[in-house]
PDB file of N, CA and C in Angstrom:
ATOM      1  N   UNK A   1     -34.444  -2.220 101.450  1.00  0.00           N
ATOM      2  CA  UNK A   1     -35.400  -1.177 101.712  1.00  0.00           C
ATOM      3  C   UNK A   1     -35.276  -0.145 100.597  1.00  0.00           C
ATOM      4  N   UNK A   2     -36.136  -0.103  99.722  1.00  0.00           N
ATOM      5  CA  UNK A   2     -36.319   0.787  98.665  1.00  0.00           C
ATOM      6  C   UNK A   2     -36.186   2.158  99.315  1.00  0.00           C
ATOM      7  N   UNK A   3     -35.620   3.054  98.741  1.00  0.00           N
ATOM      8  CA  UNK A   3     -36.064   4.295  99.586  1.00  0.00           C
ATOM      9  C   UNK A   3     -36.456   5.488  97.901  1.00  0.00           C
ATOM     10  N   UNK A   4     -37.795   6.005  98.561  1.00  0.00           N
ATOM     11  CA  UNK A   4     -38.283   6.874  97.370  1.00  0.00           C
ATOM     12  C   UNK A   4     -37.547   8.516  97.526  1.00  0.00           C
ATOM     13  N   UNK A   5     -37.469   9.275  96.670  1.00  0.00           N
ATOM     14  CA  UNK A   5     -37.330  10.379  96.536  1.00  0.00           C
ATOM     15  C   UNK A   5     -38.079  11.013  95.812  1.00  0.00           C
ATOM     16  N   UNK A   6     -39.421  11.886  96.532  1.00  0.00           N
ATOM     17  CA  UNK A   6     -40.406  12.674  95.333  1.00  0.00           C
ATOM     18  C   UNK A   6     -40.362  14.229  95.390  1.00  0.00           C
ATOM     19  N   UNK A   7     -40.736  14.347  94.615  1.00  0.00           N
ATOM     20  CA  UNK A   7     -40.524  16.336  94.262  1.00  0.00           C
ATOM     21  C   UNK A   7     -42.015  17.012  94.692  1.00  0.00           C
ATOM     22  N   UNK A   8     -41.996  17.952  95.331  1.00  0.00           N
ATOM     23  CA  UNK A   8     -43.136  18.042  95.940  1.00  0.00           C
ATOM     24  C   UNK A   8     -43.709  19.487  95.021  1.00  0.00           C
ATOM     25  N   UNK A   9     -45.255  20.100  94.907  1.00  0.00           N
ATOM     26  CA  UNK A   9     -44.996  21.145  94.342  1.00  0.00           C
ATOM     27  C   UNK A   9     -44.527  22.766  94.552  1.00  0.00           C
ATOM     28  N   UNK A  10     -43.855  22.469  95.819  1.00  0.00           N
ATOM     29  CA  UNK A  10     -43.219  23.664  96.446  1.00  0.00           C
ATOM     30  C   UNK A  10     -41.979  23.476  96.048  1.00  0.00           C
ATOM     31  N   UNK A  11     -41.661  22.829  94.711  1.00  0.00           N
ATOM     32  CA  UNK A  11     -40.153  22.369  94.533  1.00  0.00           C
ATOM     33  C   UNK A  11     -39.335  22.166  95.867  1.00  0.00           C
ATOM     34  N   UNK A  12     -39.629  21.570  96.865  1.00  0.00           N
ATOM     35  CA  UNK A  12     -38.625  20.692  97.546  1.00  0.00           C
ATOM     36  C   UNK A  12     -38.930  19.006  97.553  1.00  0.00           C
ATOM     37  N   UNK A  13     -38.024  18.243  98.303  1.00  0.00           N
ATOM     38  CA  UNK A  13     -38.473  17.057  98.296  1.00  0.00           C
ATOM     39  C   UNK A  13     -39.034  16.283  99.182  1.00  0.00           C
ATOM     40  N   UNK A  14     -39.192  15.204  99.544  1.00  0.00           N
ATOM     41  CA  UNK A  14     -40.084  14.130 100.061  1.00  0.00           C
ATOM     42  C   UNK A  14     -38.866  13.015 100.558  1.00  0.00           C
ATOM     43  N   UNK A  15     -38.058  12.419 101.399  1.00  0.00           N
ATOM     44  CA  UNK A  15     -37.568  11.264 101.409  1.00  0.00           C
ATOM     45  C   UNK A  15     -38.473  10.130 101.959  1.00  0.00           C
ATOM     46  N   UNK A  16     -38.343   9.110 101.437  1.00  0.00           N
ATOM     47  CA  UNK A  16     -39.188   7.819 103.022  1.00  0.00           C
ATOM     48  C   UNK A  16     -39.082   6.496 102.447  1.00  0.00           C
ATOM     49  N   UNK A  17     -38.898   5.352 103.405  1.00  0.00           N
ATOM     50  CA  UNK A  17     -39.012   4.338 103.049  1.00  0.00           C
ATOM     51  C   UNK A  17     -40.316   3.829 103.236  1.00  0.00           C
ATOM     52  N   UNK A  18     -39.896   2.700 102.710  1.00  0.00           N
ATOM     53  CA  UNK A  18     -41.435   1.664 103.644  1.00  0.00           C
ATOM     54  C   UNK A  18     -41.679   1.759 105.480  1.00  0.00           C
ATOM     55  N   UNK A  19     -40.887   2.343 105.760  1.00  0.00           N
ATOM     56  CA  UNK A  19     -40.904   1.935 106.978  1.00  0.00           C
ATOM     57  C   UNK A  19     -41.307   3.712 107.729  1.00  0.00           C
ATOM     58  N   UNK A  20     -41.597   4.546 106.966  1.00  0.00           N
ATOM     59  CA  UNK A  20     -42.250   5.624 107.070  1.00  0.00           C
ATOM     60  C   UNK A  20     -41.111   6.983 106.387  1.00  0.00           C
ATOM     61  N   UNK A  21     -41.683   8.296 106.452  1.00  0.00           N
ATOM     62  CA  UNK A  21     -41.150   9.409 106.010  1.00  0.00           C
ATOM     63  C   UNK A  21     -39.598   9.711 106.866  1.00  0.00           C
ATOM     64  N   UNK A  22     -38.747  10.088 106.014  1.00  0.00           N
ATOM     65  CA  UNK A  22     -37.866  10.613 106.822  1.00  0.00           C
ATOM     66  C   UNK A  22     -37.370  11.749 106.687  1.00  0.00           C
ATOM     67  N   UNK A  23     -38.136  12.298 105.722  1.00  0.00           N
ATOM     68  CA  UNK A  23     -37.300  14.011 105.615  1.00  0.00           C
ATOM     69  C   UNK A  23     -39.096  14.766 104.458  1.00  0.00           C
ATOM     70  N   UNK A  24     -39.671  15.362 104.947  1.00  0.00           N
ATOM     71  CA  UNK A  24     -40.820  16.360 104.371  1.00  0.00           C
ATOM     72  C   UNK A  24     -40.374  17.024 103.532  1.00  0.00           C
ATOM     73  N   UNK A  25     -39.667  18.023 103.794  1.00  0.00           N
ATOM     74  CA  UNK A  25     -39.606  19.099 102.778  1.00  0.00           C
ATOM     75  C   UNK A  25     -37.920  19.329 102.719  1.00  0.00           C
ATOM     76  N   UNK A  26     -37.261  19.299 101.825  1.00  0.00           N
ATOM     77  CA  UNK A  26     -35.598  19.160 102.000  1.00  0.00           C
ATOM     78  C   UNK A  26     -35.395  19.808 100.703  1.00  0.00           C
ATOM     79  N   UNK A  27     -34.369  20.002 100.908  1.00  0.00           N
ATOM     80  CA  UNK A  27     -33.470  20.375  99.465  1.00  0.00           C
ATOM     81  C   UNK A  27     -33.297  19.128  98.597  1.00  0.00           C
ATOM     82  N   UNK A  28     -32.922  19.340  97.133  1.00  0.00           N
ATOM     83  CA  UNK A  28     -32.296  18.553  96.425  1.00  0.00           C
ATOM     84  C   UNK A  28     -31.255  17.687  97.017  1.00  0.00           C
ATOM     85  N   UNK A  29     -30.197  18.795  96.505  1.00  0.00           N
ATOM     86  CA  UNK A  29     -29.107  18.228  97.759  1.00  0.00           C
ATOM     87  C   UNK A  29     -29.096  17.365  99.308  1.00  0.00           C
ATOM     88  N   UNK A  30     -29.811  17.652  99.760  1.00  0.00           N
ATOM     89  CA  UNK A  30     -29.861  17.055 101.300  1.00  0.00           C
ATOM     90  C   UNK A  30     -30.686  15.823 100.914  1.00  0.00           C
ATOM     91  N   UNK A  31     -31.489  15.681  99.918  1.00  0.00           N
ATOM     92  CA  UNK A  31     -32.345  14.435  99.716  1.00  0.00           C
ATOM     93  C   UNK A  31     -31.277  13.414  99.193  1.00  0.00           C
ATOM     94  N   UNK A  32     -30.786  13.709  98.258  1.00  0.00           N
ATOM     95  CA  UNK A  32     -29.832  12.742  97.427  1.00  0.00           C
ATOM     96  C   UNK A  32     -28.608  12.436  98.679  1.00  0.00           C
ATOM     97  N   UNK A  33     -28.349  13.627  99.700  1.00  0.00           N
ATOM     98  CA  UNK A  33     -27.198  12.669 100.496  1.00  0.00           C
ATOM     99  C   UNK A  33     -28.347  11.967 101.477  1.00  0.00           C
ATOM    100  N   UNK A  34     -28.999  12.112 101.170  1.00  0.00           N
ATOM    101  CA  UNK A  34     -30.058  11.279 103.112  1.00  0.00           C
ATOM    102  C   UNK A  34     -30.246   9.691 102.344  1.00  0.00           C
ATOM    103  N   UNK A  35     -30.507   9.897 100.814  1.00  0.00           N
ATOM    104  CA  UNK A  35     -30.913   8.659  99.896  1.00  0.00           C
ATOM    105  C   UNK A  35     -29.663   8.192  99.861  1.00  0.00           C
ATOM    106  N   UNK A  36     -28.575   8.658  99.757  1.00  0.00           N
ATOM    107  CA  UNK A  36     -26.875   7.568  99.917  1.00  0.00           C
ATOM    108  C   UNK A  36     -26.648   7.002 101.367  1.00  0.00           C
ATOM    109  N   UNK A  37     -27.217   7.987 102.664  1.00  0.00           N
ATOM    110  CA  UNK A  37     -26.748   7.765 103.569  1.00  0.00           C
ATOM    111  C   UNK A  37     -27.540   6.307 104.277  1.00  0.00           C
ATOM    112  N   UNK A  38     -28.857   6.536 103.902  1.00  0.00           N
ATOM    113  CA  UNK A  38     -29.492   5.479 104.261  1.00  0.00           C
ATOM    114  C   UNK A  38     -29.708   4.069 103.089  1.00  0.00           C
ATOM    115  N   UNK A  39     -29.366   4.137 102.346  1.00  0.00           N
ATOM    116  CA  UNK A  39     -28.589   2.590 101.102  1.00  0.00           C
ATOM    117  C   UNK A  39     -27.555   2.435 102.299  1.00  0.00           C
ATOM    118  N   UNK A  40     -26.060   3.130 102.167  1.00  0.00           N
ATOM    119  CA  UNK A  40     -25.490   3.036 103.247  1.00  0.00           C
ATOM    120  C   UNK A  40     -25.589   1.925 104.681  1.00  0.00           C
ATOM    121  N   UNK A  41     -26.493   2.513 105.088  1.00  0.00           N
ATOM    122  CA  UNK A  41     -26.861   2.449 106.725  1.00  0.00           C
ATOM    123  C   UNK A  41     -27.870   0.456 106.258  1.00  0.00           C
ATOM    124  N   UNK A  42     -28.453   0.635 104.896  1.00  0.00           N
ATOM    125  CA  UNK A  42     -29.100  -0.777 104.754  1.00  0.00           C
ATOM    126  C   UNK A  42     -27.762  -1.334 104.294  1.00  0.00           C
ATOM    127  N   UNK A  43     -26.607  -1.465 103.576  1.00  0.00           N
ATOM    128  CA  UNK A  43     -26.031  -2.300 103.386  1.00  0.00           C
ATOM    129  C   UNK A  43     -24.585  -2.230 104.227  1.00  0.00           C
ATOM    130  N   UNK A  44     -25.128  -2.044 105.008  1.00  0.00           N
ATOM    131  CA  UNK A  44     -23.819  -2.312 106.755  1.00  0.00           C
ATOM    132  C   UNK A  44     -22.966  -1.047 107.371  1.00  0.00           C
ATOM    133  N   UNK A  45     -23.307  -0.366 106.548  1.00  0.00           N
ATOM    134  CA  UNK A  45     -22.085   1.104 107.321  1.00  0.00           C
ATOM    135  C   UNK A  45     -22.267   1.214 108.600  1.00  0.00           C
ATOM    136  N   UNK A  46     -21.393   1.475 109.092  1.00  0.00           N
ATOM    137  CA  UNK A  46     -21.544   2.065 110.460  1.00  0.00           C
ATOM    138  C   UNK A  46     -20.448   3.224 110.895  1.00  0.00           C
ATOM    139  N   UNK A  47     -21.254   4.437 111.538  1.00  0.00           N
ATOM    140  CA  UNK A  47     -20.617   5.323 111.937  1.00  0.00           C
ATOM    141  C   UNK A  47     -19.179   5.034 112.850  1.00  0.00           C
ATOM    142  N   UNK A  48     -18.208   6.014 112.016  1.00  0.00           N
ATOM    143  CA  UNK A  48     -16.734   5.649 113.074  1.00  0.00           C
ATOM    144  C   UNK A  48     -17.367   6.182 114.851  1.00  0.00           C
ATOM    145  N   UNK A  49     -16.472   5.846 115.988  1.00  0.00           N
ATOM    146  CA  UNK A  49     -16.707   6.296 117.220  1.00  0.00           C
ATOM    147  C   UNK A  49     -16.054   8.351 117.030  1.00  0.00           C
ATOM    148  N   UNK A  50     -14.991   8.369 116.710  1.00  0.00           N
ATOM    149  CA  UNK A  50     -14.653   9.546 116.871  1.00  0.00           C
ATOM    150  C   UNK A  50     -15.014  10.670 116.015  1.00  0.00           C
ATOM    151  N   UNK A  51     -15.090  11.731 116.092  1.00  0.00           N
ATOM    152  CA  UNK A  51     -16.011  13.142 114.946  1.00  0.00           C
ATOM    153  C   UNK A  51     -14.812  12.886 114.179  1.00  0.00           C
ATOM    154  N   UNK A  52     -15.005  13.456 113.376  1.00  0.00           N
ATOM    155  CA  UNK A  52     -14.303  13.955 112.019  1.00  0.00           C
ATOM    156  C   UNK A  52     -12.980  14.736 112.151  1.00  0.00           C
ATOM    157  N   UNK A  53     -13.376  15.625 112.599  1.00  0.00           N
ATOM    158  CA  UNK A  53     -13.068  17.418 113.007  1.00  0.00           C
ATOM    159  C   UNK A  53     -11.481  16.925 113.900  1.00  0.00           C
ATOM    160  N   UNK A  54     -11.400  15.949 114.920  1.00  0.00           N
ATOM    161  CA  UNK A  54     -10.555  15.565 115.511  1.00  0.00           C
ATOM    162  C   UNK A  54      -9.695  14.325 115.616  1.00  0.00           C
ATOM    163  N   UNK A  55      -8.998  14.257 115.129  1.00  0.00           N
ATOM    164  CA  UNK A  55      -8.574  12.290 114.854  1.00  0.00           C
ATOM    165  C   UNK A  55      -8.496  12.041 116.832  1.00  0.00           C
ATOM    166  N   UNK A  56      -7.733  12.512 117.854  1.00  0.00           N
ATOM    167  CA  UNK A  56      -7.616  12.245 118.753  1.00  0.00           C
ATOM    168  C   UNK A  56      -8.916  12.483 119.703  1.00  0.00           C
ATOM    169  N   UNK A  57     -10.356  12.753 119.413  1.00  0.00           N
ATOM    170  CA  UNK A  57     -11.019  12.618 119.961  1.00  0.00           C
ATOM    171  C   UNK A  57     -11.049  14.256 121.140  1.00  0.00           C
ATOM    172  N   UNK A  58     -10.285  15.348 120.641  1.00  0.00           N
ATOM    173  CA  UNK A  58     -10.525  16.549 121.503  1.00  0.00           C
ATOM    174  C   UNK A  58     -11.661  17.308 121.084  1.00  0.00           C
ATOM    175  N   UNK A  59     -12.247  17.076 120.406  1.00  0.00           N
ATOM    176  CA  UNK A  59     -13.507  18.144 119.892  1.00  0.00           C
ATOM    177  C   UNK A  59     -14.328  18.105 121.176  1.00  0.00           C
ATOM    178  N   UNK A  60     -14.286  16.515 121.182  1.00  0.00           N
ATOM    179  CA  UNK A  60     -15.713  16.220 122.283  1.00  0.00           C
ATOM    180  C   UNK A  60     -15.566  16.464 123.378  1.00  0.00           C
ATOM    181  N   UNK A  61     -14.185  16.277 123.882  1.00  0.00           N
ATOM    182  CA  UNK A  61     -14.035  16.936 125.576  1.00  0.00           C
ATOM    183  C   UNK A  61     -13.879  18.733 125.519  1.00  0.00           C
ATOM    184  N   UNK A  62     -13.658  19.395 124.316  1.00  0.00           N
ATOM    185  CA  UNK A  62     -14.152  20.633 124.212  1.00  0.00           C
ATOM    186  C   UNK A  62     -15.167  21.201 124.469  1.00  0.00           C
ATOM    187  N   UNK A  63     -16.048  20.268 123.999  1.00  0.00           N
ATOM    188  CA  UNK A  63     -17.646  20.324 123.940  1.00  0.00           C
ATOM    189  C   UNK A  63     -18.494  20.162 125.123  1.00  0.00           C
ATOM    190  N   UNK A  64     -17.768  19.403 125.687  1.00  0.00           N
ATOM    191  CA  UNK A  64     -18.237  19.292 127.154  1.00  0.00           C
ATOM    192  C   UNK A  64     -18.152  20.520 128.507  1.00  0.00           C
ATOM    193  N   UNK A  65     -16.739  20.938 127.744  1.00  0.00           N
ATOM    194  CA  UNK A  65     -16.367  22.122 128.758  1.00  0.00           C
ATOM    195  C   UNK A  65     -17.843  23.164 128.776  1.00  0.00           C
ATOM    196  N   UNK A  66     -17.994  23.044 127.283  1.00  0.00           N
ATOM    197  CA  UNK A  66     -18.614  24.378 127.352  1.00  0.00           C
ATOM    198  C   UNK A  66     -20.315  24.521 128.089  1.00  0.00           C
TER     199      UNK A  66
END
């Protein structure tokens, strides 16, 4: 899945594949990680189960409390 990145003339960007738009108006920055994340996501990544923030998985029962 090709994915395009165009510059729009409000200087932000455009992400989308063939398979429709995925980001309108974005930053530079946020385009180029959405364009790694989704190559990524086409050639097999898959998200770990637990956040980041916590190796033992307490963020999320934090999160719940609240």
């Amino acid at each position: 899945m090709p994915v395009t990145k165009r510059r729009l003339k409000s200087g932000l960007y455009k992400v989308s594949t063939p398979h429709g738009v995925k980001a309108k108006a974005t930053t530079k920055a946020k385009a180029e990680a959405q364009t790694r994340l989704l190559n990524a996501v086409e050639h097999g990544w898959k998200p770990s189960k637990k956040h980041h923030s916590c190796a033992d998985g307490s963020f999320l029962e934090k999160r719940r409390q609240i």
